[in-house]
Protein backbone atom coordinates (compact mmCIF):
# COMPACT_ATOMS: atom_id res chain seq x y z
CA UNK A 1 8.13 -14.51 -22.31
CA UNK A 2 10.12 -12.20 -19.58
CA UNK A 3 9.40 -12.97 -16.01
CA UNK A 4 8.33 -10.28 -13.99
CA UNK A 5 9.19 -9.75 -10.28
CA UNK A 6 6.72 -8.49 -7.99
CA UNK A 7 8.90 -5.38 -6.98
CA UNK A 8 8.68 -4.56 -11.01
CA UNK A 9 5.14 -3.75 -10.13
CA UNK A 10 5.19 -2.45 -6.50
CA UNK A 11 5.43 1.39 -6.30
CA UNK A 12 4.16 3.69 -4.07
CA UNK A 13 0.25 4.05 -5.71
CA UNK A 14 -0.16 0.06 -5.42
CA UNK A 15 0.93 0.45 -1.63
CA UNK A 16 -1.48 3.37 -0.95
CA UNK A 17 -4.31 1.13 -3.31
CA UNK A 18 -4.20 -1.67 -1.62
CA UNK A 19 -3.68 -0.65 2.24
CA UNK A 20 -6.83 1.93 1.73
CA UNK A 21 -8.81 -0.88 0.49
CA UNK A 22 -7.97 -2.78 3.61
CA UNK A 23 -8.78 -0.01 5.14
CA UNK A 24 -12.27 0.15 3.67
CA UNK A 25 -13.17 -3.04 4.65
CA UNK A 26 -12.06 -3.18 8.17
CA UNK A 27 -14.36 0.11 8.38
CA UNK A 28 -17.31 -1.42 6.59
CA UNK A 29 -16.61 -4.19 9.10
CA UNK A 30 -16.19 -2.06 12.37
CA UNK A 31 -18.59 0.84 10.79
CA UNK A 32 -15.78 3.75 11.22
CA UNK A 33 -15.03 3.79 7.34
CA UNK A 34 -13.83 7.40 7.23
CA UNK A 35 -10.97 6.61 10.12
CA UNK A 36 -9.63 3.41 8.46
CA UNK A 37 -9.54 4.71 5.26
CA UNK A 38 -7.35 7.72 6.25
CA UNK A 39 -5.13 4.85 8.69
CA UNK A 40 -5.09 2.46 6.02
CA UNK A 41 -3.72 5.05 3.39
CA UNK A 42 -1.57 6.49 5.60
CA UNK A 43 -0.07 2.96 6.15
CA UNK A 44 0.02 2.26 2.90
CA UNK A 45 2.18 5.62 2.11
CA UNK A 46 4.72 4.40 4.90
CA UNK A 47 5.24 1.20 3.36
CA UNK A 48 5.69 2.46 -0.01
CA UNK A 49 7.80 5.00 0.78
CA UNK A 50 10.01 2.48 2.97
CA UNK A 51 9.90 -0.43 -0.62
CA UNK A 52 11.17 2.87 -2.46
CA UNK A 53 13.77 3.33 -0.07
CA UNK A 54 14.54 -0.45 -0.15
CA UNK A 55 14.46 -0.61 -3.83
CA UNK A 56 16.70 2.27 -4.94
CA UNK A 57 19.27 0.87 -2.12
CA UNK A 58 19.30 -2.44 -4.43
CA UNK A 59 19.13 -0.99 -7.24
């Protein structure tokens, strides 16, 4: 069986994915779910364009 790395799976839809679900719990948490959606996706485009970046520089 082939090990995977975890950058095999990171891309720039599980970066979005999982920073907007942060995002929907801090605003279920601090009751502003609309605004930390929207931050937490647009944190979570950042990153994964930066890993992109990162990744085709390596690759």
């Amino acid at each position: 069986m082939k090990k995977y790395k975890v950058s095999d799976y990171w891309n720039m839809g599980t970066s979005i994915g999982l920073c907007a679900a942060v995002g929907i719990v801090l605003g279920a948490l601090l009751q502003n779910l609309i605004l930390w959606l929207c931050a937490g996706a647009g944190v979570g485009a950042v990153l994964g364009a930066i890993s992109m970046l990162y990744k085709k520089e390596t690759s």
